[in-house]
C-alpha atoms as a PDB file:
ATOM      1  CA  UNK A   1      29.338 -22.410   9.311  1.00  0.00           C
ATOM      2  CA  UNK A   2      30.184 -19.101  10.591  1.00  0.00           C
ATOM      3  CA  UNK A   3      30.111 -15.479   9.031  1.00  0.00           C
ATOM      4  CA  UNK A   4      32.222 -13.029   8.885  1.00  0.00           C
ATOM      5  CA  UNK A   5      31.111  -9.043   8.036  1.00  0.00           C
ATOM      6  CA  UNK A   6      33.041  -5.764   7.954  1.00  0.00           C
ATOM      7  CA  UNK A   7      32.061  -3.006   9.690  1.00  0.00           C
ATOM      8  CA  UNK A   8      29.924  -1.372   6.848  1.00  0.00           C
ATOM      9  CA  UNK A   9      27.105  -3.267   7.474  1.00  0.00           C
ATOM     10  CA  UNK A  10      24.671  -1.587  10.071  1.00  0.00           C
ATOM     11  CA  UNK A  11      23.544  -4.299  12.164  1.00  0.00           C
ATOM     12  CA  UNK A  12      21.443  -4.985  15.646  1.00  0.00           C
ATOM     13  CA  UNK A  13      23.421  -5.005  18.239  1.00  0.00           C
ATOM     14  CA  UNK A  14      21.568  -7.721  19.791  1.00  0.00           C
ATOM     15  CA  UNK A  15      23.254 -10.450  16.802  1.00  0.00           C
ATOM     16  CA  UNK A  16      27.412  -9.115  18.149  1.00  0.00           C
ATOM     17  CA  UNK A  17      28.031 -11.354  20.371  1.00  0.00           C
ATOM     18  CA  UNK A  18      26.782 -13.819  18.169  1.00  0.00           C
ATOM     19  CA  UNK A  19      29.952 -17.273  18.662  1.00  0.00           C
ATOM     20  CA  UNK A  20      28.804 -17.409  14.592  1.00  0.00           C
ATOM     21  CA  UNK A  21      29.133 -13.738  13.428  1.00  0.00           C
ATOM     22  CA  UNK A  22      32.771 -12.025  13.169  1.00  0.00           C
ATOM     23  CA  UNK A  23      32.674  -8.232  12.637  1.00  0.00           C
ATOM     24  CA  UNK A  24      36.104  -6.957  11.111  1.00  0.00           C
ATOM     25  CA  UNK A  25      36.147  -3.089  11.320  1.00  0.00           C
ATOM     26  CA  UNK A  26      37.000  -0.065   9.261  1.00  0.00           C
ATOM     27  CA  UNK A  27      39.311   2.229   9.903  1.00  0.00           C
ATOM     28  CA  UNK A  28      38.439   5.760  10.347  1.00  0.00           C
ATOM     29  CA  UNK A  29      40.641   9.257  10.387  1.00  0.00           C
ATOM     30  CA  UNK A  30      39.346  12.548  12.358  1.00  0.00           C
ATOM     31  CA  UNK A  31      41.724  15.693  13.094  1.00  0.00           C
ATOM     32  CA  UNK A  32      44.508  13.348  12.588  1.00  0.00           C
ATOM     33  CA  UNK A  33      43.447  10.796  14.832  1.00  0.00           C
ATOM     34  CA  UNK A  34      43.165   7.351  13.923  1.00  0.00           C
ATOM     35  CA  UNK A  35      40.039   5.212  15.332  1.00  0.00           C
ATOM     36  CA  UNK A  36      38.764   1.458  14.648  1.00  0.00           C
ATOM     37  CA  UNK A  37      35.186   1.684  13.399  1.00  0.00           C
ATOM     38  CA  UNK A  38      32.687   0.602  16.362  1.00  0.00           C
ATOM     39  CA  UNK A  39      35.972  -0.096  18.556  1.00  0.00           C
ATOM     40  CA  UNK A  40      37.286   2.660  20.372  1.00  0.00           C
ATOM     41  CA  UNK A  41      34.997   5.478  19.845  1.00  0.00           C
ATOM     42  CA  UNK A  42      31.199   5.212  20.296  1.00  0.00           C
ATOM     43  CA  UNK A  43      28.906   6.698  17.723  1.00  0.00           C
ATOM     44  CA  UNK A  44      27.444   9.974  19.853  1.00  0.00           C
ATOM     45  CA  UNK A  45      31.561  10.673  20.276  1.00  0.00           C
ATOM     46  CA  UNK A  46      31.944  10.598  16.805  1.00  0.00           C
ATOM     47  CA  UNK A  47      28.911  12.576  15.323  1.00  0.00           C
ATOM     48  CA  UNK A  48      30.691  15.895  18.201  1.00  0.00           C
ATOM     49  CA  UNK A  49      34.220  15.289  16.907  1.00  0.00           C
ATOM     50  CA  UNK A  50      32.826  15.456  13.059  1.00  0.00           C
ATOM     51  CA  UNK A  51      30.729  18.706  13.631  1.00  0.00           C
ATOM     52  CA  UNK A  52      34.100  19.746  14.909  1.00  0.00           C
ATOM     53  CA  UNK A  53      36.214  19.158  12.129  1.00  0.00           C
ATOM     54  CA  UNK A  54      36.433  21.174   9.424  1.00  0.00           C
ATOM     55  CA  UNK A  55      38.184  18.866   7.251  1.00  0.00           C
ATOM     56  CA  UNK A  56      35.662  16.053   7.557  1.00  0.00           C
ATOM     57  CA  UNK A  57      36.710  12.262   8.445  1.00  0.00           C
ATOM     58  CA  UNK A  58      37.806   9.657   5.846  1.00  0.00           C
ATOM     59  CA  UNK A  59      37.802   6.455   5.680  1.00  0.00           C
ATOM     60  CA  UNK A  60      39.880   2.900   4.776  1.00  0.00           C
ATOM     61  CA  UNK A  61      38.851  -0.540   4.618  1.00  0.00           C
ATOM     62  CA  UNK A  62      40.153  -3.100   7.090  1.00  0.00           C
ATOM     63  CA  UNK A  63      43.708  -4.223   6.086  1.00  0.00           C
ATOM     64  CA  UNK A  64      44.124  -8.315   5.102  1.00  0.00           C
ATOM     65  CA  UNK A  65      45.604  -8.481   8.600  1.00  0.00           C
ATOM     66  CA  UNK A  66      42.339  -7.380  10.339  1.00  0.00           C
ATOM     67  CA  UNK A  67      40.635  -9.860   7.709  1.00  0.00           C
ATOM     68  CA  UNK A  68      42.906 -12.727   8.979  1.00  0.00           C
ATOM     69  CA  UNK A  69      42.069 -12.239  12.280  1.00  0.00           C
ATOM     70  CA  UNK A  70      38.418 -12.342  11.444  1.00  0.00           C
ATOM     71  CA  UNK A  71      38.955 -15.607   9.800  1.00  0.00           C
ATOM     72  CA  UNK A  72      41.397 -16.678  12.816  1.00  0.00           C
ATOM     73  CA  UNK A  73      38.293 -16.281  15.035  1.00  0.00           C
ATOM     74  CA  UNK A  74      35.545 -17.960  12.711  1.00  0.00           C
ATOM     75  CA  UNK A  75      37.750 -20.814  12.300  1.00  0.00           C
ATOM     76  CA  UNK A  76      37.481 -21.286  15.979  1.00  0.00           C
ATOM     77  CA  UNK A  77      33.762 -22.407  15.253  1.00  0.00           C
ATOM     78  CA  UNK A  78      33.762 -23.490  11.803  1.00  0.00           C
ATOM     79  CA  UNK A  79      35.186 -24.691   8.743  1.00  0.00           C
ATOM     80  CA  UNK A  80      33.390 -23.092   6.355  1.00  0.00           C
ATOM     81  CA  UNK A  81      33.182 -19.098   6.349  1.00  0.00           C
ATOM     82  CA  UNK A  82      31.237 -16.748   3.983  1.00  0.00           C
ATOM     83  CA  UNK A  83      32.922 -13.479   4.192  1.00  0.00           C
ATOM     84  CA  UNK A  84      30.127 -10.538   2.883  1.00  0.00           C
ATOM     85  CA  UNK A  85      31.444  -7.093   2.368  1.00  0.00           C
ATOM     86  CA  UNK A  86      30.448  -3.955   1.348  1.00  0.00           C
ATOM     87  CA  UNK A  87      30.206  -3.482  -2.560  1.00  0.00           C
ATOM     88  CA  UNK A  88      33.327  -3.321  -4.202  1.00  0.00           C
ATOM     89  CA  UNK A  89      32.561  -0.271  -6.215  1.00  0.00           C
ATOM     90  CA  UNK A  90      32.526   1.789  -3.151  1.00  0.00           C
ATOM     91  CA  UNK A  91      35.717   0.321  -1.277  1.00  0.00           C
ATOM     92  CA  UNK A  92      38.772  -1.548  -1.903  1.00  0.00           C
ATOM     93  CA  UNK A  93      37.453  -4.361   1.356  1.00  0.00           C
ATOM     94  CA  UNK A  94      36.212  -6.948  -1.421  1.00  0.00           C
ATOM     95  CA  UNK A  95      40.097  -6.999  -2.315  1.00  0.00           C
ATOM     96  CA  UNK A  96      41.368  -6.748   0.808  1.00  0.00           C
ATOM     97  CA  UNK A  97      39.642 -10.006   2.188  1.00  0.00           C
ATOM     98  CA  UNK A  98      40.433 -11.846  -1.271  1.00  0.00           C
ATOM     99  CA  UNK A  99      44.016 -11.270  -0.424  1.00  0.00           C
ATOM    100  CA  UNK A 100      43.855 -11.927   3.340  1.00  0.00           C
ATOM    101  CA  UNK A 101      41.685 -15.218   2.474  1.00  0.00           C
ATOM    102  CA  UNK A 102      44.820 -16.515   0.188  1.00  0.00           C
ATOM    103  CA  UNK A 103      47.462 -15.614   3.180  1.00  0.00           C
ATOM    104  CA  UNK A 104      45.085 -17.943   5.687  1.00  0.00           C
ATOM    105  CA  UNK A 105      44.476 -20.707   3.476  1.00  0.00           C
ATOM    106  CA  UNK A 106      48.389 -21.099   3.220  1.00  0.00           C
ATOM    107  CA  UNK A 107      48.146 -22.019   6.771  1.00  0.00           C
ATOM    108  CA  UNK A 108      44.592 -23.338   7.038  1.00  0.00           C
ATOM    109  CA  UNK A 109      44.321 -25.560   4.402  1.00  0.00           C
ATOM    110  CA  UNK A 110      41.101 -27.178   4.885  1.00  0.00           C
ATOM    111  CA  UNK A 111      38.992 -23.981   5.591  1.00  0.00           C
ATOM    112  CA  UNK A 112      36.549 -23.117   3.009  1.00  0.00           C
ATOM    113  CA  UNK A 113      36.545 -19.505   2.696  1.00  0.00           C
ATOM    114  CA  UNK A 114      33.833 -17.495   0.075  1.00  0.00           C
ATOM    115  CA  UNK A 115      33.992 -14.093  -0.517  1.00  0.00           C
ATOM    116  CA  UNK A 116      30.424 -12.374  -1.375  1.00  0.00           C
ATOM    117  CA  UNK A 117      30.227  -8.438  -2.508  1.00  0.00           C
ATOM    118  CA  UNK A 118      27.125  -7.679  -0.968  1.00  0.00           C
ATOM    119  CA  UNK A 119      26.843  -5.085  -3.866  1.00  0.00           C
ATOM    120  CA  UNK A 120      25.317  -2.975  -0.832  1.00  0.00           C
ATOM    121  CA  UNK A 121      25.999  -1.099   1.963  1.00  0.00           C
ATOM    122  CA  UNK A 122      24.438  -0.249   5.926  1.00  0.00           C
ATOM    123  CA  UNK A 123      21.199  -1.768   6.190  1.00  0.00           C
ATOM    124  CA  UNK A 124      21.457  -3.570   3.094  1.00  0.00           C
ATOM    125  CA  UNK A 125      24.514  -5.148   3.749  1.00  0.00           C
ATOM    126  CA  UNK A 126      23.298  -6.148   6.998  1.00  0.00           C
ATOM    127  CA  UNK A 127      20.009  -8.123   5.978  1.00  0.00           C
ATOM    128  CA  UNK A 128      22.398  -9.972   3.481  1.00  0.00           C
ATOM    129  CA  UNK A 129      24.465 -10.541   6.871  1.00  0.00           C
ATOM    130  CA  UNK A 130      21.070 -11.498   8.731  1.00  0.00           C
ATOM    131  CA  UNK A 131      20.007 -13.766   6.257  1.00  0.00           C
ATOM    132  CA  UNK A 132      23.541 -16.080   6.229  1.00  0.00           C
ATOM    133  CA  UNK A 133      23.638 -15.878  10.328  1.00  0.00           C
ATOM    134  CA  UNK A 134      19.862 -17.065  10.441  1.00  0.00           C
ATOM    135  CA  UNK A 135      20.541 -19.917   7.770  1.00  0.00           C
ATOM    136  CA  UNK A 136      24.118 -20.744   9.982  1.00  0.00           C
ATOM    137  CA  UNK A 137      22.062 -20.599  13.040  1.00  0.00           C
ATOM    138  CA  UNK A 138      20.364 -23.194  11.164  1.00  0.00           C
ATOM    139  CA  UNK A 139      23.140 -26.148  10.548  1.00  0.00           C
ATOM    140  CA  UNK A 140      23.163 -24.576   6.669  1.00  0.00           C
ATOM    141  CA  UNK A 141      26.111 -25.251   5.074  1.00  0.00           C
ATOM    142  CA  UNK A 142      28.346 -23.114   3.071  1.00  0.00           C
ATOM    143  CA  UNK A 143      26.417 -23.722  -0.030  1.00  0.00           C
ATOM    144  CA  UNK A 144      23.174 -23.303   1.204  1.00  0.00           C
ATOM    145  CA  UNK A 145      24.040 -19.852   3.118  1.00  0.00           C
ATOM    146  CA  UNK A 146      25.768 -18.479   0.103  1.00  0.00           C
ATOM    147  CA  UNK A 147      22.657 -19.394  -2.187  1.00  0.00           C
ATOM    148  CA  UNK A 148      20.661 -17.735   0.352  1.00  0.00           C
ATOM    149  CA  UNK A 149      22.459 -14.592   0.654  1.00  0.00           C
ATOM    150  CA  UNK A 150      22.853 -14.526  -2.799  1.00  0.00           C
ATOM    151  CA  UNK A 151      18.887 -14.648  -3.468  1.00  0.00           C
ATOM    152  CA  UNK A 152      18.643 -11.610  -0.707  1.00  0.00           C
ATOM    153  CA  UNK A 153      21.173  -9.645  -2.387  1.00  0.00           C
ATOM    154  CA  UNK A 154      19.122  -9.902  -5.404  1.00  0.00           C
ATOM    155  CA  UNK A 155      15.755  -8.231  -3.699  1.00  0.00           C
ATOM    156  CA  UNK A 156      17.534  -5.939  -1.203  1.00  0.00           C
ATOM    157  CA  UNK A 157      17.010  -2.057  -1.841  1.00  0.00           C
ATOM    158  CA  UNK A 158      18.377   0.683   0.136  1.00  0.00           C
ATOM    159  CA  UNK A 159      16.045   3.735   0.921  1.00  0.00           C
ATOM    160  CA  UNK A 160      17.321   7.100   2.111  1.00  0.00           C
ATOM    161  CA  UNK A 161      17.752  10.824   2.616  1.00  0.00           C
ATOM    162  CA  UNK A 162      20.357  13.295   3.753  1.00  0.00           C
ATOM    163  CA  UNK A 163      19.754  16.173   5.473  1.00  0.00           C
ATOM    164  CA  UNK A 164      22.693  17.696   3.821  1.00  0.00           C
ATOM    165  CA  UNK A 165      25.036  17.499   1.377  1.00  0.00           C
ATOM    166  CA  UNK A 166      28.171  18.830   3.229  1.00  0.00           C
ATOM    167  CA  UNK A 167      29.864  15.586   4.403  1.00  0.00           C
ATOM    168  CA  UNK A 168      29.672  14.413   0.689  1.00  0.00           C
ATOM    169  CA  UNK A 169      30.805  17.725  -0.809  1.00  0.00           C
ATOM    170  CA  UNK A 170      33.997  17.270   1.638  1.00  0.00           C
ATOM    171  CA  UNK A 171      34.370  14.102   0.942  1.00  0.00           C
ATOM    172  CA  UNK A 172      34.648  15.033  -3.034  1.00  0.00           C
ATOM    173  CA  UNK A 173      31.435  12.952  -4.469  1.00  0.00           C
ATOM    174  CA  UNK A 174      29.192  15.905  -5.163  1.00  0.00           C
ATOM    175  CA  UNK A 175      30.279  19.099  -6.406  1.00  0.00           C
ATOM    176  CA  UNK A 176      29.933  22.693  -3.680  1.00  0.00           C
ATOM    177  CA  UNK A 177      27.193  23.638  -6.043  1.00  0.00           C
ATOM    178  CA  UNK A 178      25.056  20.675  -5.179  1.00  0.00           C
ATOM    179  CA  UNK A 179      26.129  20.822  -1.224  1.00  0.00           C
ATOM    180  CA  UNK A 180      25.395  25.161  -1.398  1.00  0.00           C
ATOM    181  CA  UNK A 181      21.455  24.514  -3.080  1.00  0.00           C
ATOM    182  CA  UNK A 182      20.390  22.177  -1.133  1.00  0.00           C
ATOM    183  CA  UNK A 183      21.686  24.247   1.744  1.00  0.00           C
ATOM    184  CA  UNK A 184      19.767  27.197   0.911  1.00  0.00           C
ATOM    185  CA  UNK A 185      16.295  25.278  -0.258  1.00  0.00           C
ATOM    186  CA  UNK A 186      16.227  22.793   2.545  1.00  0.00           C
ATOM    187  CA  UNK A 187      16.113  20.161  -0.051  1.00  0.00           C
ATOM    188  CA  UNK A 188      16.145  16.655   1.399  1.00  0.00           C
ATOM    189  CA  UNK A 189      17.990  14.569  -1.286  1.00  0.00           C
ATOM    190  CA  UNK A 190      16.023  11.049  -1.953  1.00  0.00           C
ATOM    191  CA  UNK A 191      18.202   8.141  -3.345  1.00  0.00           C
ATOM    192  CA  UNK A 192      18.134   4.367  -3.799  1.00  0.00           C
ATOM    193  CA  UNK A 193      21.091   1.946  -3.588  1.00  0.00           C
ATOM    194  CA  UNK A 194      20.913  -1.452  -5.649  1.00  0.00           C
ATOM    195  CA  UNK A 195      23.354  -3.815  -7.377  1.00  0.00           C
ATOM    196  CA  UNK A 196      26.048  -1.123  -6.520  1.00  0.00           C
ATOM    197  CA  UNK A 197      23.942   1.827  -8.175  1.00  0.00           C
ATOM    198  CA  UNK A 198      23.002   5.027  -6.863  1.00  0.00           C
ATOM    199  CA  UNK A 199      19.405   6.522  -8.256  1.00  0.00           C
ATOM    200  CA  UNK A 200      18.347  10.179  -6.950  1.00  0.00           C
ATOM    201  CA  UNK A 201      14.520  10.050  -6.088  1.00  0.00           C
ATOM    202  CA  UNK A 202      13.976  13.063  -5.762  1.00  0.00           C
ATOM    203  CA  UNK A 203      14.227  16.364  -3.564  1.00  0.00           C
ATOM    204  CA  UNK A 204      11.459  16.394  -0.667  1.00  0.00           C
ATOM    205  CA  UNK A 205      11.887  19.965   1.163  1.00  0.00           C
ATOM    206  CA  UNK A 206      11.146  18.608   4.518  1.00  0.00           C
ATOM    207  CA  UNK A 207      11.714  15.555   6.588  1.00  0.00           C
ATOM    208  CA  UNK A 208       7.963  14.517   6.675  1.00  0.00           C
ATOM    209  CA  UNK A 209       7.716  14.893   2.736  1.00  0.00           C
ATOM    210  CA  UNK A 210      10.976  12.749   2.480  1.00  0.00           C
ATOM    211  CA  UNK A 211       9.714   9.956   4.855  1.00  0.00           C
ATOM    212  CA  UNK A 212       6.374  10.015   2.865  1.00  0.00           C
ATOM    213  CA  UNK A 213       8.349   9.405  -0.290  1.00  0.00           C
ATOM    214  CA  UNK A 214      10.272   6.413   1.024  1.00  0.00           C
ATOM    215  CA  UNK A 215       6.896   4.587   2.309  1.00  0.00           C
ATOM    216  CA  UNK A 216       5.278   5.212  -1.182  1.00  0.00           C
ATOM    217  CA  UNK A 217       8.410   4.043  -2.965  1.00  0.00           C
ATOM    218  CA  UNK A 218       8.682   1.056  -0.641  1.00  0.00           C
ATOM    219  CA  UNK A 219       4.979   0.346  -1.058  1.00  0.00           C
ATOM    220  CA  UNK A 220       5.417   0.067  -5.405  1.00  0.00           C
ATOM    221  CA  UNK A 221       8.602  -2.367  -4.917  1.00  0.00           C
ATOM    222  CA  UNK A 222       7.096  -4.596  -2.130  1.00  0.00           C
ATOM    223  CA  UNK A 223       3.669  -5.092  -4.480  1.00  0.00           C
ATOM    224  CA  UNK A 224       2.089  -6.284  -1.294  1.00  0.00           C
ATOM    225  CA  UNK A 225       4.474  -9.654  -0.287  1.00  0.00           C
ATOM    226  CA  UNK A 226       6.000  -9.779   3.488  1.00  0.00           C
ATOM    227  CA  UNK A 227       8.957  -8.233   4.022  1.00  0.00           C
ATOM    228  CA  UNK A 228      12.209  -7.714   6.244  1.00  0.00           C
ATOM    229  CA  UNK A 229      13.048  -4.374   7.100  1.00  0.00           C
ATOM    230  CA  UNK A 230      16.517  -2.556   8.498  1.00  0.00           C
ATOM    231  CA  UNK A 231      15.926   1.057   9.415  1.00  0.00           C
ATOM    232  CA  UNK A 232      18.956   3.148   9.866  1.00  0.00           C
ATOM    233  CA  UNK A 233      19.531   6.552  10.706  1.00  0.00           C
ATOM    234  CA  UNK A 234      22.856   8.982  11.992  1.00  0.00           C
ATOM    235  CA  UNK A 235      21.892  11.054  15.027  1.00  0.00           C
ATOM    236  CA  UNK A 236      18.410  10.917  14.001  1.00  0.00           C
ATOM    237  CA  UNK A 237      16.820   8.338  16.372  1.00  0.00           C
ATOM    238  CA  UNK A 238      13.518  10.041  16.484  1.00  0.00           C
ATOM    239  CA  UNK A 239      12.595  10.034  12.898  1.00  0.00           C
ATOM    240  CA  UNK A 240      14.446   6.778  12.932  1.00  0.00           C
ATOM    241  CA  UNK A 241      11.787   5.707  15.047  1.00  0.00           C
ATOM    242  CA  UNK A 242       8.769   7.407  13.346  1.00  0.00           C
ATOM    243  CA  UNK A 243       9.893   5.533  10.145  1.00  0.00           C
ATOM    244  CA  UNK A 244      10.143   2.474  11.962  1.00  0.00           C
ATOM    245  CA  UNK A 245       6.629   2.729  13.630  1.00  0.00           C
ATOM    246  CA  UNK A 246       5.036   3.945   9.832  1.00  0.00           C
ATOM    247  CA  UNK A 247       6.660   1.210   8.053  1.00  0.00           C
ATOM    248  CA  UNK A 248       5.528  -1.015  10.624  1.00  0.00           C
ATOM    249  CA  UNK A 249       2.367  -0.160  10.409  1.00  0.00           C
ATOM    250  CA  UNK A 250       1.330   0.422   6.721  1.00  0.00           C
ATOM    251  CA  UNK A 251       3.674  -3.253   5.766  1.00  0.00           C
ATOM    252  CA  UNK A 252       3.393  -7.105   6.692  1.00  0.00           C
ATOM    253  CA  UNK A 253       7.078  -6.840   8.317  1.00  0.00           C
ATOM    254  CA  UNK A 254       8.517 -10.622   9.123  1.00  0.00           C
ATOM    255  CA  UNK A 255      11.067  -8.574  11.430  1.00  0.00           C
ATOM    256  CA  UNK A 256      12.183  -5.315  11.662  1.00  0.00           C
ATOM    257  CA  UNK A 257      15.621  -3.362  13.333  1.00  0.00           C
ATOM    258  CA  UNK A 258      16.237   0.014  13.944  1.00  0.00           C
ATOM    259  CA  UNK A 259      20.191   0.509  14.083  1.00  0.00           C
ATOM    260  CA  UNK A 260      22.601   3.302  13.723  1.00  0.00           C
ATOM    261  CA  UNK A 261      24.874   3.860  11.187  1.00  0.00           C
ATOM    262  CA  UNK A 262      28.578   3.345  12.714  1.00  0.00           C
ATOM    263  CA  UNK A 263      31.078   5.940  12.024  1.00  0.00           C
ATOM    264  CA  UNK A 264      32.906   4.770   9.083  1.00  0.00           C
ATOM    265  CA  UNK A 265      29.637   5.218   6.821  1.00  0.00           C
ATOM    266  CA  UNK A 266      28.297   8.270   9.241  1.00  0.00           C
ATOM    267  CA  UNK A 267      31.953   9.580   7.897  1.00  0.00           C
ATOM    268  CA  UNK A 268      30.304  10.056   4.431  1.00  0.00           C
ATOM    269  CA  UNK A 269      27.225  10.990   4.943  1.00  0.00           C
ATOM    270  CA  UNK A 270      26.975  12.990   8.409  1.00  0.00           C
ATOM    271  CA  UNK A 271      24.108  13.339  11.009  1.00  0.00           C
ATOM    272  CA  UNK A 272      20.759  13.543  10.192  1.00  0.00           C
ATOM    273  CA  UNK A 273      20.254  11.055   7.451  1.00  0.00           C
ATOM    274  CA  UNK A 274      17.487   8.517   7.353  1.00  0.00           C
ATOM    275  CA  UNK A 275      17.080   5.476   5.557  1.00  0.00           C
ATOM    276  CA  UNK A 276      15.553   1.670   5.009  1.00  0.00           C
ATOM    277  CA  UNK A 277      16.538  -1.120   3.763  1.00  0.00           C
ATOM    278  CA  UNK A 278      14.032  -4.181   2.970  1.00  0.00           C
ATOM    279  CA  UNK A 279      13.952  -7.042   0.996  1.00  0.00           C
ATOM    280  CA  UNK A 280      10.654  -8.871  -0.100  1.00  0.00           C
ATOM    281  CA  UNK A 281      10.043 -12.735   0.081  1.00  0.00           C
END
C-alpha cells in the first residue's frame, strides 16, 4: 500500500523520506521564473523573492506527467496506491491525477489506483495524508486506508488567520477594498476551511486576539475528545510555536506537528499567516 500526495499538503518533514509516501509537486511562477514547489527553492528563498515582486506568484497543479511519475515510484513498493489531493474546488490536481491514473493503468494493468479529494488543503490535507501513511505503515490495504482517510476527511477542520490581505487581493479572490481595510485597521481575518468551504470567523485586531479565537473555536468543535493537531504557519515560526505550545497545553493532543506552509500555498496567502488543523477521534 503506498500513498501518494501533492505538494499542497503541509506535512512533517520527518514522514519525506518515507519508501511509502510519494510527494508530487506544484508548480510555482515568480518574476517570470518557473520553480517546482519544495524542489528547487527553499521556503525562506521564496517568502524574499515574493516581498520582491510586485506582481505576486501564481500557481499550477502538477501536470499528469509529474502524477505518473509519482505513481511510477509508488508502484516500486506497492500495488495498491491512494492518491489524496487538494480539494478540487480550489485546483484543477483532482483532474490532473484522474487523467494521469488512466495513462498508467494502460501500462500497469494490475495497479489499483484511487483518487481521494481531500476536500482540504495544508494542514488538513496533510492529517488526511498522515492518517493513510499510518494505516499503510500498518499492512492496511487499499480499502481499509481509503475508509480511514475518508472518516478523517469527515472531522478535519482548518483554523487560520492572515496577517494581510494583499497576496489574495493580487491573486484576484478578494476585492482592493477588502485588502486596503484591513490594511489600515490591522484586522486579522479569522476563517475556517471544511468540505471545500470557506467561513470568515471573524476580524481579531491583533495576533494574540486572533490566536485566542482559534483555541476557543477549537475548544467548541473538539467537545472535549482527543485530538490530532497540524499547526502551520508562513514566516511566522514564533507564533507558530506559541500556538503549538497553547494548543498543547489547554487539549488532550494524540500527536501534534508544527510545519510550514510550502510555497505554492504561501503563493496565496503570503507571510505571516497562522493556522491549525485538527481532527477529533
Amino acid at each position: 500500500m503506498s500513498i501518494v500526495v501533492d505538494s499542497a499538503a503541509s506535512l512533517p518533514a520527518s514522514v519525506l523520506s518515507d519508501p511509502k509516501l510519494h510527494v508530487v509537486p506544484m508548480t510555482l511562477t515568480i518574476n517570470d521564473q518557473e520553480f517546482i514547489d519544495g524542489v528547487d527553492i527553499s521556503v525562506a528563498d521564496f517568502y524574499a523573492l515574493l516581498k520582491q515582486s510586485p506582481g505576486g506568484a501564481t500557481t499550477s497543479a502538477p501536470s499528469p506527467a509529474a502524477f505518473v511519475r509519482g505513481f511510477e515510484a509508488a508502484a516500486r513498493e506497492s500495488d495498491s496506491i491512494l492518491c489524496i489531493v487538494v480539494a478540487a474546488h480550489f485546483s484543477a490536481t483532482a483532474d490532473s491525477a484522474r487523467t494521469a491514473s488512466e495513462q498508467f493503468l494502460l501500462t500497469h494493468p494490475d495497479c489499483n489506483i484511487t483518487i481521494m479529494d481531500s476536500e482540504s488543503a495544508a494542514g488538513g490535507e496533510g492529517l488526511i495524508a498522515m492518517g493513510a501513511l499510518d494505516q499503510a505503515r500498518n499492512g492496511g490495504s487499499l480499502t481499509e486506508t481509503l475508509a480511514l482517510a475518508e472518516s478523517i476527511k469527515e472531522r478535519v477542520r482548518l483554523l487560520a488567520f492572515v496577517d494581510t490581505l494583499y497576496y489574495l487581493w493580487k491573486g484576484g479572490r478578494v476585492p482592493r477594498i477588502a485588502h486596503l481595510g484591513v490594511s489600515l485597521l490591522k484586522l486579522k481575518p479569522t476563517f475556517e476551511l471544511r468540505h471545500s468551504n470557506i467561513e470568515n470567523l471573524g476580524r481579531p485586531r491583533t495576533v494574540k486576539k486572533a490566536m485566542n479565537k482559534i483555541i476557543d473555536l477549537m475548544a467548541e468543535r473538539i467537545d472535549g475528545a482527543r485530538i490530532h493537531v497540524s499547526i502551520n504557519h508562513a514566516a511566522s515560526a514564533e507564533n507558530a510555536a506559541l500556538l503549538s505550545q497553547r494548543i498543547s497545553e489547554e487539549f488532550e493532543c494524540v500527536d501534534s506537528y508544527v510545519t510550514e506552509f510550502t510555497p505554492v500555498m504561501g503563493a496565496h496567502i503570503g507571510p505571516g499567516m497562522l493556522g491549525v488543523a485538527f481532527w477529533a477521534e
